[in-house]
PDB file of N, CA and C in Angstrom:
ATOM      1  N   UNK A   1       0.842  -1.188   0.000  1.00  0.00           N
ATOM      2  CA  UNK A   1       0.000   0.000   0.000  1.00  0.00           C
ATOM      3  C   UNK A   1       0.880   1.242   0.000  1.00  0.00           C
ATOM      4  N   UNK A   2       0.247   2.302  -0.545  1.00  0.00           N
ATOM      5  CA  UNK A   2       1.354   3.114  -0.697  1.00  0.00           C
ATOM      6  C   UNK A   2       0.743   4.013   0.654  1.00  0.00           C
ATOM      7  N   UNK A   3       1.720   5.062   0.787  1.00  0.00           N
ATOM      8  CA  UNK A   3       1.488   5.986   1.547  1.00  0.00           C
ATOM      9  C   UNK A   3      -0.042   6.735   1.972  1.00  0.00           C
ATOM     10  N   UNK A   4      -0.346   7.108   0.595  1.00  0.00           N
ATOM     11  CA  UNK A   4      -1.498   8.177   0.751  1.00  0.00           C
ATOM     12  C   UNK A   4      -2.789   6.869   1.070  1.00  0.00           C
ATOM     13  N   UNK A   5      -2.548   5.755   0.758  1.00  0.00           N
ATOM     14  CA  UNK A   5      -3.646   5.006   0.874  1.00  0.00           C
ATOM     15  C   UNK A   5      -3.650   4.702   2.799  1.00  0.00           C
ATOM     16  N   UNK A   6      -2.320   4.371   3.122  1.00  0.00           N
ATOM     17  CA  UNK A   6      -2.835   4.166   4.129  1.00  0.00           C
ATOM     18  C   UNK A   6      -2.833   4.981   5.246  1.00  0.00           C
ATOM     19  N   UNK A   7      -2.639   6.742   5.034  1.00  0.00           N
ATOM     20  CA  UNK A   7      -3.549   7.525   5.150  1.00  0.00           C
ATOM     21  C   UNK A   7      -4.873   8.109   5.672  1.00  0.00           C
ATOM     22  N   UNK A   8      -5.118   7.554   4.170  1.00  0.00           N
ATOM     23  CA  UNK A   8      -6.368   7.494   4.226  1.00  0.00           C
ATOM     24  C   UNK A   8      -6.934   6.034   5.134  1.00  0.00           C
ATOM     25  N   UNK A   9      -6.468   5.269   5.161  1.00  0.00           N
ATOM     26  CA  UNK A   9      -7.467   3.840   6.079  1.00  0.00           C
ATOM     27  C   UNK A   9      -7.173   4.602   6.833  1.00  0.00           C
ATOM     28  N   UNK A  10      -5.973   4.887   7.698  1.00  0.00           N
ATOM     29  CA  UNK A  10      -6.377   5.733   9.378  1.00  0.00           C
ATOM     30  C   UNK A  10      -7.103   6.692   9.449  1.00  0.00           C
ATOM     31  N   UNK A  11      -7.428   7.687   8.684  1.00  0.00           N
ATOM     32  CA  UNK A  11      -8.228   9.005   9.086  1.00  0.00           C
ATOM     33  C   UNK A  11      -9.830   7.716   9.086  1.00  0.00           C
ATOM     34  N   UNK A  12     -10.025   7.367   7.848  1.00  0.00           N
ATOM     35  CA  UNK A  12     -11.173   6.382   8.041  1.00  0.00           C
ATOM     36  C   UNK A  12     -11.692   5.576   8.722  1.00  0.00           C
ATOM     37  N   UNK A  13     -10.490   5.111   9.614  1.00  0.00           N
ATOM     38  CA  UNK A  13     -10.726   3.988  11.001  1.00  0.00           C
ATOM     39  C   UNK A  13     -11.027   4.898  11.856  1.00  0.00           C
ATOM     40  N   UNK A  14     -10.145   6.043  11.842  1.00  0.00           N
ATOM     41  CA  UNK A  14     -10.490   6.765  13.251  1.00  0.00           C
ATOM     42  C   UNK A  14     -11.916   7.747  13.213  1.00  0.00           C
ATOM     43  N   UNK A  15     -11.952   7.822  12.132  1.00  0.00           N
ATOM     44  CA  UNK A  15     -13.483   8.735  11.799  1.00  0.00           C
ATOM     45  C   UNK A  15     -14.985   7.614  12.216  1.00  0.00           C
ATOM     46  N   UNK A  16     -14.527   6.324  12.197  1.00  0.00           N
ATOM     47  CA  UNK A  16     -15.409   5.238  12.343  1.00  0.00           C
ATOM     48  C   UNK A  16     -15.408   4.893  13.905  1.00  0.00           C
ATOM     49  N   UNK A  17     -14.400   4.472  14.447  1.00  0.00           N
ATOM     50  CA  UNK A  17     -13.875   4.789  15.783  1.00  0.00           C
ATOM     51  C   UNK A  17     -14.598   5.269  16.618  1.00  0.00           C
ATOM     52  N   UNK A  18     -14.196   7.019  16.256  1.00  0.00           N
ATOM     53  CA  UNK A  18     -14.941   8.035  17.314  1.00  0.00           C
ATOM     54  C   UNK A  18     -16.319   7.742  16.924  1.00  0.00           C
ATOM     55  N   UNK A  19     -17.046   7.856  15.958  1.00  0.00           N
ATOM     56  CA  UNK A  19     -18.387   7.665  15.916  1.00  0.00           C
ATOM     57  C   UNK A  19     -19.031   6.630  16.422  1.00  0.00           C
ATOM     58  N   UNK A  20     -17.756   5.425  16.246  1.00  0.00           N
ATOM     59  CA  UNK A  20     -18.986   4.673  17.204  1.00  0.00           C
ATOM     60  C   UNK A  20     -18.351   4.137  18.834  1.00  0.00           C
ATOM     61  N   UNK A  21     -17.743   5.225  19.281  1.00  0.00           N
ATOM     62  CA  UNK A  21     -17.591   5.744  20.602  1.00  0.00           C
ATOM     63  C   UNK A  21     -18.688   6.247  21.186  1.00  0.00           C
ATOM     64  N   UNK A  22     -19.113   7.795  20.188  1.00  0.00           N
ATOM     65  CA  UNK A  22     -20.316   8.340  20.189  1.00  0.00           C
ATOM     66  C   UNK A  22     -21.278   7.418  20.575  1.00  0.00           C
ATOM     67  N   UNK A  23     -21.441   6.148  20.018  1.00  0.00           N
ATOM     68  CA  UNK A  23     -22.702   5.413  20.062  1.00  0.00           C
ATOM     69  C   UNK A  23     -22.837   4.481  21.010  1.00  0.00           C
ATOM     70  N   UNK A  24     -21.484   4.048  21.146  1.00  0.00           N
ATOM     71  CA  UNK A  24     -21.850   2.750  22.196  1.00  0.00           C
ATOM     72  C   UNK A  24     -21.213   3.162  23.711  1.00  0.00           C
ATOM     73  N   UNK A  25     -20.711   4.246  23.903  1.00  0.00           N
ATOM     74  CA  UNK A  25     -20.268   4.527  25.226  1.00  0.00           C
ATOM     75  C   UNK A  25     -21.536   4.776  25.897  1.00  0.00           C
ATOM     76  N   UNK A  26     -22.476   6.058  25.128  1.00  0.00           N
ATOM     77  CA  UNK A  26     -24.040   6.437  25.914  1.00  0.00           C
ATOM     78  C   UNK A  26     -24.939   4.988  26.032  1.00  0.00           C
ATOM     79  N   UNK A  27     -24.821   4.025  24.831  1.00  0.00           N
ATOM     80  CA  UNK A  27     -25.939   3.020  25.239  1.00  0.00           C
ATOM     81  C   UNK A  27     -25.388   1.978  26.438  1.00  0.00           C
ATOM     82  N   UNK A  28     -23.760   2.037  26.267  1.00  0.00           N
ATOM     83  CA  UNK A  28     -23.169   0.533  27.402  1.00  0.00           C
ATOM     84  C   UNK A  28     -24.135   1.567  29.202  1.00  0.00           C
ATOM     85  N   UNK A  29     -23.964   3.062  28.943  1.00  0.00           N
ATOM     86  CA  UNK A  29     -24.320   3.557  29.860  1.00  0.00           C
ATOM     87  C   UNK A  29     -25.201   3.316  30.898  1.00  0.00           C
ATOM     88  N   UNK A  30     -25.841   3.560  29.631  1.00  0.00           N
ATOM     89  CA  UNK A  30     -27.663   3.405  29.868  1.00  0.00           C
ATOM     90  C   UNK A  30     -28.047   2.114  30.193  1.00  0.00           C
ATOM     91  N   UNK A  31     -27.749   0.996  29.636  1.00  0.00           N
ATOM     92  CA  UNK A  31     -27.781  -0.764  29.799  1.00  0.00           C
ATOM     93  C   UNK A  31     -27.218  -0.634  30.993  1.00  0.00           C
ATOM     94  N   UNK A  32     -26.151  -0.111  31.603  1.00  0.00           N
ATOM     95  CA  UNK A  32     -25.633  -0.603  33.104  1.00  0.00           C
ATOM     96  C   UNK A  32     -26.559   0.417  34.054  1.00  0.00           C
ATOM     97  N   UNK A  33     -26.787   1.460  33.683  1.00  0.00           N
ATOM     98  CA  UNK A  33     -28.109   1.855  34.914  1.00  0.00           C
ATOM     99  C   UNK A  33     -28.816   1.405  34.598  1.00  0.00           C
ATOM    100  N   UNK A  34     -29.855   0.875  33.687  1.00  0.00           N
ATOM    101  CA  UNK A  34     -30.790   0.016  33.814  1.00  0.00           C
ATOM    102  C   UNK A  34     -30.804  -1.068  34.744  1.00  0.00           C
ATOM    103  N   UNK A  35     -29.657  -2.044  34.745  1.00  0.00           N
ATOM    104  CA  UNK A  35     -29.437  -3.322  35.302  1.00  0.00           C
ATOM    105  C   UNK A  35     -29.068  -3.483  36.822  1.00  0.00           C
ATOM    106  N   UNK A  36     -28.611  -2.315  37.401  1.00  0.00           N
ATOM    107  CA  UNK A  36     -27.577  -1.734  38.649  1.00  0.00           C
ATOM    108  C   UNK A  36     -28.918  -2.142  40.093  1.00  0.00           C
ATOM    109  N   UNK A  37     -30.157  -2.429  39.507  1.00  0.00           N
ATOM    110  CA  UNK A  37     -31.028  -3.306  40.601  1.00  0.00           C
ATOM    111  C   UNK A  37     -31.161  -4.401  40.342  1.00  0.00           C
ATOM    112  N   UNK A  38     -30.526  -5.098  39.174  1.00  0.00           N
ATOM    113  CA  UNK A  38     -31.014  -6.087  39.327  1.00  0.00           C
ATOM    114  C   UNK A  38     -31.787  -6.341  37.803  1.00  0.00           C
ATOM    115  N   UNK A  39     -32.021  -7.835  37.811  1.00  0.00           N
ATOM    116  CA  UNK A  39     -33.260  -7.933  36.376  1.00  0.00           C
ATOM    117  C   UNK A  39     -34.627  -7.699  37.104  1.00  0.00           C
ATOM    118  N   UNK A  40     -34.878  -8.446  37.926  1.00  0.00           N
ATOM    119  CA  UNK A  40     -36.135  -8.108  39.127  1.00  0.00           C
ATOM    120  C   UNK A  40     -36.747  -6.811  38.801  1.00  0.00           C
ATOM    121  N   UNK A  41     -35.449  -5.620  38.948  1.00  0.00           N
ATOM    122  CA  UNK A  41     -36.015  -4.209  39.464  1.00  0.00           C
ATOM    123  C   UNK A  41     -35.852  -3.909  38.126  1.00  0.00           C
ATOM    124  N   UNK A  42     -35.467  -4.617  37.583  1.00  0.00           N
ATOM    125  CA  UNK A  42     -35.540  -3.819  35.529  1.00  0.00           C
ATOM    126  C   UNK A  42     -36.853  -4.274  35.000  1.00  0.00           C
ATOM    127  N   UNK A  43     -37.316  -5.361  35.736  1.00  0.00           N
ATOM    128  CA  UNK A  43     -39.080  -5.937  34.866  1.00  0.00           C
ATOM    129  C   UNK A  43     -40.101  -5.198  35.440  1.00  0.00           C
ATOM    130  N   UNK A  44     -39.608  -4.906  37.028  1.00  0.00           N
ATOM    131  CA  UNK A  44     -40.727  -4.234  37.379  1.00  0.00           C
ATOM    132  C   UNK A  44     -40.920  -2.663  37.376  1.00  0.00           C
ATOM    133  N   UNK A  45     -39.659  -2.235  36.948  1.00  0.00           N
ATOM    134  CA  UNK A  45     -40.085  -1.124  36.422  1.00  0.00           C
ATOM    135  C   UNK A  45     -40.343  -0.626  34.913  1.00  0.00           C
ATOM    136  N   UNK A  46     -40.432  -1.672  33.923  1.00  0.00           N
ATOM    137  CA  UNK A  46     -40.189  -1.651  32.651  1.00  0.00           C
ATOM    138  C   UNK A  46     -42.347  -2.078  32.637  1.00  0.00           C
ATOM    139  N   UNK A  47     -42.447  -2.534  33.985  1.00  0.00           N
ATOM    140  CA  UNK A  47     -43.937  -3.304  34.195  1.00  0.00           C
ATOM    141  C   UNK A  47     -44.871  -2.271  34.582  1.00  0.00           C
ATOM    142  N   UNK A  48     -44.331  -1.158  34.801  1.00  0.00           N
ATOM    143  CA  UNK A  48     -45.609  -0.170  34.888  1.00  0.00           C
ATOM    144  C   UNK A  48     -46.248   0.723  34.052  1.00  0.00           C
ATOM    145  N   UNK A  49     -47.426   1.260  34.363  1.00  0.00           N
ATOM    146  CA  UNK A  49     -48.388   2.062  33.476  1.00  0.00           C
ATOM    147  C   UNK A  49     -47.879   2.934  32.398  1.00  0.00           C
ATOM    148  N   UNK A  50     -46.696   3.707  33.420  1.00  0.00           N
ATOM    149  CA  UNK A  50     -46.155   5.487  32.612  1.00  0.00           C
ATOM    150  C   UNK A  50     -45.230   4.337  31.607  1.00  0.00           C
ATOM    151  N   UNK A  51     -44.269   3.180  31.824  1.00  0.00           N
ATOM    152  CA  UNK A  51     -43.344   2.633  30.796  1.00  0.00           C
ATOM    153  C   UNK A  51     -44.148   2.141  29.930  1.00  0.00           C
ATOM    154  N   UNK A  52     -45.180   1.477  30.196  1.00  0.00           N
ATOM    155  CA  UNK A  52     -46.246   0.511  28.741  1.00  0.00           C
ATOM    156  C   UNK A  52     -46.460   1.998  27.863  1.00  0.00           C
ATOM    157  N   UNK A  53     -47.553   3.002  28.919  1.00  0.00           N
ATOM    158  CA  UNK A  53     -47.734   3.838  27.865  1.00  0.00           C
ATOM    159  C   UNK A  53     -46.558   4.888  27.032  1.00  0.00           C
ATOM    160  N   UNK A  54     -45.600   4.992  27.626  1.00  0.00           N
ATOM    161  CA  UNK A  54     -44.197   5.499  26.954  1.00  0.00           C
ATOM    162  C   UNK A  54     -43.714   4.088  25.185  1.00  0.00           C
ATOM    163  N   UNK A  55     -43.765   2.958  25.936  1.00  0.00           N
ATOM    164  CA  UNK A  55     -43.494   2.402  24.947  1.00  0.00           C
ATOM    165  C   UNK A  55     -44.480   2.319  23.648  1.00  0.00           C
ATOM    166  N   UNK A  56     -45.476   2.231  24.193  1.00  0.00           N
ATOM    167  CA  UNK A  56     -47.311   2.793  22.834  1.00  0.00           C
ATOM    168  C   UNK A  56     -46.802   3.681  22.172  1.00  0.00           C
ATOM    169  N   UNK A  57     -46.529   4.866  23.087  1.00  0.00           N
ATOM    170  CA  UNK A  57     -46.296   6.005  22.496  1.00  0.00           C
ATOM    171  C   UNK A  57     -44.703   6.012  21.167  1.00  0.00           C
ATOM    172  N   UNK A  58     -44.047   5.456  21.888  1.00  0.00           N
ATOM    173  CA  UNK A  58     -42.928   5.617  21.095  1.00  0.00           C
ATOM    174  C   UNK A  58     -42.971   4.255  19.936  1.00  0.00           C
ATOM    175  N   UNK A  59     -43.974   3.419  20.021  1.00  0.00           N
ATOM    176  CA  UNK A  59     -44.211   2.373  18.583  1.00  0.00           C
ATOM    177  C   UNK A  59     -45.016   2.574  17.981  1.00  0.00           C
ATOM    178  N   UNK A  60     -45.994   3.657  17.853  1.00  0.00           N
ATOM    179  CA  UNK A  60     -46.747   4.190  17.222  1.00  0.00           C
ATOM    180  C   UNK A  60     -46.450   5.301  16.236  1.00  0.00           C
ATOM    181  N   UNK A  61     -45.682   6.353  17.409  1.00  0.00           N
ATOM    182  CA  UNK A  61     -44.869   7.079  16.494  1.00  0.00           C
ATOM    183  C   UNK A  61     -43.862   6.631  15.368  1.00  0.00           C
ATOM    184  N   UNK A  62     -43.015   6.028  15.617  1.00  0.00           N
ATOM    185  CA  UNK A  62     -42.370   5.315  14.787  1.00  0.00           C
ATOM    186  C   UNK A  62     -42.904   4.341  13.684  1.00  0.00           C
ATOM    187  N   UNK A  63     -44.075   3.472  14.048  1.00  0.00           N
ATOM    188  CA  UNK A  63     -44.812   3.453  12.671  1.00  0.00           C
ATOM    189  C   UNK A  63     -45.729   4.345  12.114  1.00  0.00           C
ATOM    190  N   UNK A  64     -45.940   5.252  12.511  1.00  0.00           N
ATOM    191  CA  UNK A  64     -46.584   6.606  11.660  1.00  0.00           C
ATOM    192  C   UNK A  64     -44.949   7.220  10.466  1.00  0.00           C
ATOM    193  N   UNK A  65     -44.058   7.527  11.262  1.00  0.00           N
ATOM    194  CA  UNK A  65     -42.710   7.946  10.796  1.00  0.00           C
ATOM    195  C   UNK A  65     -42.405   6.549   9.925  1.00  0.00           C
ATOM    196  N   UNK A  66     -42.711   5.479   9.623  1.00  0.00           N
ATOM    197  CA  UNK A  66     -41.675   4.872   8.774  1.00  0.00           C
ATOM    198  C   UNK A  66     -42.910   4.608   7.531  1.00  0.00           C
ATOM    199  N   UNK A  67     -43.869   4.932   8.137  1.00  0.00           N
ATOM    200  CA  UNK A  67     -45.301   4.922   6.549  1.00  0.00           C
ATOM    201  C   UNK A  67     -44.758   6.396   6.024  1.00  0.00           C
ATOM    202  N   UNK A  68     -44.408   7.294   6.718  1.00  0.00           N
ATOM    203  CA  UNK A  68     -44.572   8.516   5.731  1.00  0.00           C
ATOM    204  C   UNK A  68     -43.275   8.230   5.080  1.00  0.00           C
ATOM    205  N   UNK A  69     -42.316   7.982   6.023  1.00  0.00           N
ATOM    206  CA  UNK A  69     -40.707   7.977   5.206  1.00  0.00           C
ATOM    207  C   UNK A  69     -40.617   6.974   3.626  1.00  0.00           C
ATOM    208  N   UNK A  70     -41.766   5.644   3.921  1.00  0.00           N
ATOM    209  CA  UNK A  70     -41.853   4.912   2.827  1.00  0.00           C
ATOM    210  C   UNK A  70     -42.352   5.401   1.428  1.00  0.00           C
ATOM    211  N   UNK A  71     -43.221   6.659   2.379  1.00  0.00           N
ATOM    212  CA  UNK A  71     -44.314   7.353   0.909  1.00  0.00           C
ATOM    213  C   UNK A  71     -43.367   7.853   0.301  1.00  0.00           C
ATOM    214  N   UNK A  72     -42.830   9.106   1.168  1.00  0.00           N
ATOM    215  CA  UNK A  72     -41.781   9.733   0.411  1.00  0.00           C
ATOM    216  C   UNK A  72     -40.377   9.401  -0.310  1.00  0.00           C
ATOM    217  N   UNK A  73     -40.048   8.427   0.227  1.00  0.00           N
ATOM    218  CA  UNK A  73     -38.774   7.568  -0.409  1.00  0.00           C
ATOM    219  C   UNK A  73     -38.930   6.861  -1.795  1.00  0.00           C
ATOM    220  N   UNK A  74     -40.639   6.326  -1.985  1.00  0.00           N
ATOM    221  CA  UNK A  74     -41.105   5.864  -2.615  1.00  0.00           C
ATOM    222  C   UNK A  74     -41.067   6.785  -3.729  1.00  0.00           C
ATOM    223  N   UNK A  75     -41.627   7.874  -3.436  1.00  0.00           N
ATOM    224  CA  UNK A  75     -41.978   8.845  -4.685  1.00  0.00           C
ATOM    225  C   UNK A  75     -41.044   9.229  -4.656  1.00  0.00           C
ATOM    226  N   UNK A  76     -39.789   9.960  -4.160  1.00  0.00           N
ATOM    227  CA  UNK A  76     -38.768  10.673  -4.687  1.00  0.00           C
ATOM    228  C   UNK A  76     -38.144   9.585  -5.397  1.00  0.00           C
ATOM    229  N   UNK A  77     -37.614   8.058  -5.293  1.00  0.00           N
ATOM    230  CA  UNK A  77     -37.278   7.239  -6.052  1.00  0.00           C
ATOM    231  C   UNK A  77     -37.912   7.257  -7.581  1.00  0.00           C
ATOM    232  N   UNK A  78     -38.610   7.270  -7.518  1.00  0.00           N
ATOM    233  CA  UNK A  78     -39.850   7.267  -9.141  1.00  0.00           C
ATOM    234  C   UNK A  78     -39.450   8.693  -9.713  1.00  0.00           C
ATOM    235  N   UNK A  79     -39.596   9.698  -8.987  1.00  0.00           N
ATOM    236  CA  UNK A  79     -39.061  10.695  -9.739  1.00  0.00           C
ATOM    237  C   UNK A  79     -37.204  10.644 -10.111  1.00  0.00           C
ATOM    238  N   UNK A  80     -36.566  10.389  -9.188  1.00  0.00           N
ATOM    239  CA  UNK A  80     -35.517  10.616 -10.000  1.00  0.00           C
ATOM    240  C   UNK A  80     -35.364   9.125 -11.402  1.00  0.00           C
ATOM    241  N   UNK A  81     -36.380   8.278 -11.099  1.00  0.00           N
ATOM    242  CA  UNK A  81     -35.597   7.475 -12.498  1.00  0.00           C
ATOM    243  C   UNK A  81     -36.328   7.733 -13.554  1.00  0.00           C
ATOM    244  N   UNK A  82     -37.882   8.474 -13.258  1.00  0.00           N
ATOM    245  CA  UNK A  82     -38.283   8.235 -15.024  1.00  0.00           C
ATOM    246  C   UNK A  82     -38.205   9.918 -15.439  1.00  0.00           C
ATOM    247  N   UNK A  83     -37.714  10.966 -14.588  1.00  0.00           N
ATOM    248  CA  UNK A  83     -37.567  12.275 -15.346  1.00  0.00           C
ATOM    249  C   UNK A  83     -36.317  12.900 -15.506  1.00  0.00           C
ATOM    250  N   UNK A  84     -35.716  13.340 -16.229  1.00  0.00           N
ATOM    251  CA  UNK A  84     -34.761  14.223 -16.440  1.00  0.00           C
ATOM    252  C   UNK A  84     -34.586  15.649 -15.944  1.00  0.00           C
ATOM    253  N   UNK A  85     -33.819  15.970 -15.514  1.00  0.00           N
ATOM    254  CA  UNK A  85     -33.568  17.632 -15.187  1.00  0.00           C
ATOM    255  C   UNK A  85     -31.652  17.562 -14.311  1.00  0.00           C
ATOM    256  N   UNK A  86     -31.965  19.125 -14.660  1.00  0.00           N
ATOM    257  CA  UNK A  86     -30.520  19.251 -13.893  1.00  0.00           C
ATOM    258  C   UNK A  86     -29.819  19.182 -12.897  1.00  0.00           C
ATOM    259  N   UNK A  87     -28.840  18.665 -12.414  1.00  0.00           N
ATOM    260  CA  UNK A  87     -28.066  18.090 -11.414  1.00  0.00           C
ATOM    261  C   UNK A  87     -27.954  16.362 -11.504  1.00  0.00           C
ATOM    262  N   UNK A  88     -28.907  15.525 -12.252  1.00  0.00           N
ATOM    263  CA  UNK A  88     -29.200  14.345 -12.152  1.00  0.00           C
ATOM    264  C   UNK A  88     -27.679  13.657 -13.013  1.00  0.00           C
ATOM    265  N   UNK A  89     -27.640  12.973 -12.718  1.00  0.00           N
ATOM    266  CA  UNK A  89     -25.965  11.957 -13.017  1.00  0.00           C
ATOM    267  C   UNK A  89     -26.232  11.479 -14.356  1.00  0.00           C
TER     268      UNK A  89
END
């Protein structure tokens, strides 16, 4: 490999790296306060009213958000393959 290539793999490893530092340092977080009573004290609080209706709330939303994202993904797909205009590849 020459120089500039491997370079480039380190800026790319480390750009991958930190990002998923970003990602898995906050969730290992969150998974160990969750667990820090116990599985016991993780069912029974995962077992009440405000968490069921938090979780409704947040799977509902999310299938409302992935019907619209489908509409629109759908149609902007169709438009860019059967029309022409500028900027298109």
């Amino acid at each position: 490999m020459t120089t500039h290539a491997l370079l480039q793999l380190a800026l790319r490893s480390a750009a991958v790296g930190y990002v998923s530092l970003l990602i898995l340092f906050p969730l290992a977080a969150i998974a160990h306060q969750s667990f820090v009573g116990g599985i016991g004290h993780f069912i029974q609080d995962i077992a009440t009213p405000q968490a069921s209706s938090a979780l409704a709330l947040t799977l509902e939303a999310a299938f409302i958000t992935t019907v619209i994202n489908a509409l629109f993904g759908t149609l902007s797909a169709i438009v860019l393959v059967r029309y022409e205009f500028p900027g298109r590849w």
